[in-house]
C-alpha atoms as a PDB file:
ATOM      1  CA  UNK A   1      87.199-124.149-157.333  1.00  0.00           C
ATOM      2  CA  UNK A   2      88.209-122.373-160.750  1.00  0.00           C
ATOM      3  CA  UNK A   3      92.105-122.116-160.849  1.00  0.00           C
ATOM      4  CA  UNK A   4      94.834-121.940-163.005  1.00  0.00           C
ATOM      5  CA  UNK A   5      98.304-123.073-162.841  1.00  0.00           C
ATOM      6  CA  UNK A   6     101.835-121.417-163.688  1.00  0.00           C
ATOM      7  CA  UNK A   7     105.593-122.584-163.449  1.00  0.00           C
ATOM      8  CA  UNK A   8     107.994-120.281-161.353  1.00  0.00           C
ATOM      9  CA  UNK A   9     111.862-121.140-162.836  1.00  0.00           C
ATOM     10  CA  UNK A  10     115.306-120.195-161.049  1.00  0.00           C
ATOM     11  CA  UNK A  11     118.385-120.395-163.975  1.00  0.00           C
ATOM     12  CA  UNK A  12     115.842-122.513-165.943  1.00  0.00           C
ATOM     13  CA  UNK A  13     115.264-125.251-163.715  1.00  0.00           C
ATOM     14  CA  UNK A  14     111.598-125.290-162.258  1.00  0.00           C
ATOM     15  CA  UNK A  15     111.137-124.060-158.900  1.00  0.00           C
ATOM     16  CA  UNK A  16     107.915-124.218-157.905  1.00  0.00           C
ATOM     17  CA  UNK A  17     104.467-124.405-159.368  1.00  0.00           C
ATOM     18  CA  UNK A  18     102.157-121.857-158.364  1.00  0.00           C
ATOM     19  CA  UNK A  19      97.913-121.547-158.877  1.00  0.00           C
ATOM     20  CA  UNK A  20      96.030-118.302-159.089  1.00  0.00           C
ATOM     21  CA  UNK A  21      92.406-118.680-157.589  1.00  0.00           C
ATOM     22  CA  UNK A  22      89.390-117.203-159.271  1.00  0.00           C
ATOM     23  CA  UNK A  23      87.458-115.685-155.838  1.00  0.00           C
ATOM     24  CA  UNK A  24      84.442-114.537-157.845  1.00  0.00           C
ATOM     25  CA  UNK A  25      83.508-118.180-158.505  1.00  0.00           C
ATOM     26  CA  UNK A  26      83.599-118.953-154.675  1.00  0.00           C
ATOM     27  CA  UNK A  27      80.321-119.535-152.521  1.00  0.00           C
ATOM     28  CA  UNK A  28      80.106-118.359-148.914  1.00  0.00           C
ATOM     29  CA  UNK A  29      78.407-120.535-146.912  1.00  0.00           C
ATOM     30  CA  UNK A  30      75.318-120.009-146.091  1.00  0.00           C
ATOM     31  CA  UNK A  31      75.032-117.288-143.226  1.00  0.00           C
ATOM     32  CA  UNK A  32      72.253-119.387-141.769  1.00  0.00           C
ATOM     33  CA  UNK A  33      72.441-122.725-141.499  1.00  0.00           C
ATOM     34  CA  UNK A  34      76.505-122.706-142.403  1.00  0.00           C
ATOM     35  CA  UNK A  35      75.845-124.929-145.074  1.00  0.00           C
ATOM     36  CA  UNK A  36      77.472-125.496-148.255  1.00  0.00           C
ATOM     37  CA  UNK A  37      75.324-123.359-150.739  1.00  0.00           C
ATOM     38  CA  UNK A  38      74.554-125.298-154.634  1.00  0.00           C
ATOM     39  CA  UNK A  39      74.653-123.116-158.091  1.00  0.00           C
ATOM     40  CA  UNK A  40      72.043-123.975-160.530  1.00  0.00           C
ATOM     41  CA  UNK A  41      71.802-122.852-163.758  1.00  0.00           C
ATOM     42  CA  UNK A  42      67.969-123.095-165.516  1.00  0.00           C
ATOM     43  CA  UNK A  43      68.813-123.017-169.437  1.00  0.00           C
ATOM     44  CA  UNK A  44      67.357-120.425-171.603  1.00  0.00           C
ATOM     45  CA  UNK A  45      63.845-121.322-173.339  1.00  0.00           C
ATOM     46  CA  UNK A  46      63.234-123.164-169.343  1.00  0.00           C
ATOM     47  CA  UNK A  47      60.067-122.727-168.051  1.00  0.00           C
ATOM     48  CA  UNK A  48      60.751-123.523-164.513  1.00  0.00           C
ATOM     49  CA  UNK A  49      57.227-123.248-161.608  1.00  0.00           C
ATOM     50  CA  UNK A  50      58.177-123.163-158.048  1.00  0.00           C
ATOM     51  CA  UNK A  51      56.986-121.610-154.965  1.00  0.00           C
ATOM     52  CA  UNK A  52      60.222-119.291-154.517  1.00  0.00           C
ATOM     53  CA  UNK A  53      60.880-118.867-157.894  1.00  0.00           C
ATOM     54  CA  UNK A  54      57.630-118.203-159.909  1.00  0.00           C
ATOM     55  CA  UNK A  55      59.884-117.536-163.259  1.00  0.00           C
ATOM     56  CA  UNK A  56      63.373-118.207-163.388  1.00  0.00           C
ATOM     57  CA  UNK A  57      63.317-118.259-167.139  1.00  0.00           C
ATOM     58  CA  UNK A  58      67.419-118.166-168.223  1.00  0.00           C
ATOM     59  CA  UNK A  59      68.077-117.342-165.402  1.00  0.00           C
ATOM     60  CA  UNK A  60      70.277-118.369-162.019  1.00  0.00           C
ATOM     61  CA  UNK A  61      69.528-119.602-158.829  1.00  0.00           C
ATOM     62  CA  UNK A  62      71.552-120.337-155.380  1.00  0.00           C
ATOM     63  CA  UNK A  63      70.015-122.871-152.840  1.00  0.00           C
ATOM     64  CA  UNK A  64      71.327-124.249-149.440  1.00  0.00           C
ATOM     65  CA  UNK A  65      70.170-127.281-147.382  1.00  0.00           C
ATOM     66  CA  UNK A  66      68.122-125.358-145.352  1.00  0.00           C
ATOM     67  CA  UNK A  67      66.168-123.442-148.283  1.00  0.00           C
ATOM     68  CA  UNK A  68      67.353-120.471-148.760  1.00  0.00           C
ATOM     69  CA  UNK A  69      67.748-119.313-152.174  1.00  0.00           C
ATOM     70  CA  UNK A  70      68.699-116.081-154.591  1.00  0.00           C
ATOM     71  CA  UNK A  71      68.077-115.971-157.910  1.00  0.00           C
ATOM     72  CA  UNK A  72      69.672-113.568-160.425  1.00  0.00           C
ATOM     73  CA  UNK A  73      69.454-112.819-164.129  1.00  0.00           C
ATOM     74  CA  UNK A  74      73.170-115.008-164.698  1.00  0.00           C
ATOM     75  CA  UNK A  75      75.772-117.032-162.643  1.00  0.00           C
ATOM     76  CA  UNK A  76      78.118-113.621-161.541  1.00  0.00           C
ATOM     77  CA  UNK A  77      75.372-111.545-159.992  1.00  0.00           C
ATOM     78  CA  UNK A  78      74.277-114.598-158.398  1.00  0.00           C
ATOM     79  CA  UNK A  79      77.113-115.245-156.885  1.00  0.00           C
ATOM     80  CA  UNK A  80      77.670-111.756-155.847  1.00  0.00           C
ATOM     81  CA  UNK A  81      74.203-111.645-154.115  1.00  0.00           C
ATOM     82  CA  UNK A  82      74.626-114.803-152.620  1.00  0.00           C
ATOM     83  CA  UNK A  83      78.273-113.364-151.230  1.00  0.00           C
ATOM     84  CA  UNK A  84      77.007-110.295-150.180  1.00  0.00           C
ATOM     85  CA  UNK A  85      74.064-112.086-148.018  1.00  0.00           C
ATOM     86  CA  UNK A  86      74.302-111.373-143.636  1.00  0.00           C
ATOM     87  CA  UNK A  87      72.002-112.689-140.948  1.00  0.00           C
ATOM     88  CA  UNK A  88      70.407-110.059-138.936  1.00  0.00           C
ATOM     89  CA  UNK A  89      70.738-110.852-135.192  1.00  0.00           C
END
């Protein structure tokens, strides 16, 4: 999980250290299966053939164990699709 890390100080002595978490980089799991979902990244001049993806040239995709996938045109939307993803009951 993308962080980073900053020092808290009280009369110049260190404190504490504290981390700020980057949410947009964080998968939900999969609202099927509950698995944990996998980012993959096709490089540019790719030619990728697949049955869900027919051309993911440059492009993104998000997969889980039990094969559900998104693709988008780069990682952020991907991730925001993936996110934004609900099972119908």
């Amino acid at each position: 999980m993308p962080y980073a890390e900053f020092n808290i100080f009280e009369d110049d002595e260190l404190y504490c250290v504290g981390i700020v978490v980057d949410l947009g980089e964080v998968l939900k799991p999969c609202p099927f299966c509950g698995g944990d979902p996998v980012i993959n990244e096709i490089p540019p001049h790719t030619h990728v053939i697949a049955t869900f993806m027919p051309d993911c040239k440059g492009e993104c995709f998000i997969e889980c164990k039990c094969s559900c996938a998104i693709t988008a045109e780069n990682k952020k939307k991907a991730i925001e699709k993936w996110n934004r993803r609900v099972k119908n009951e």
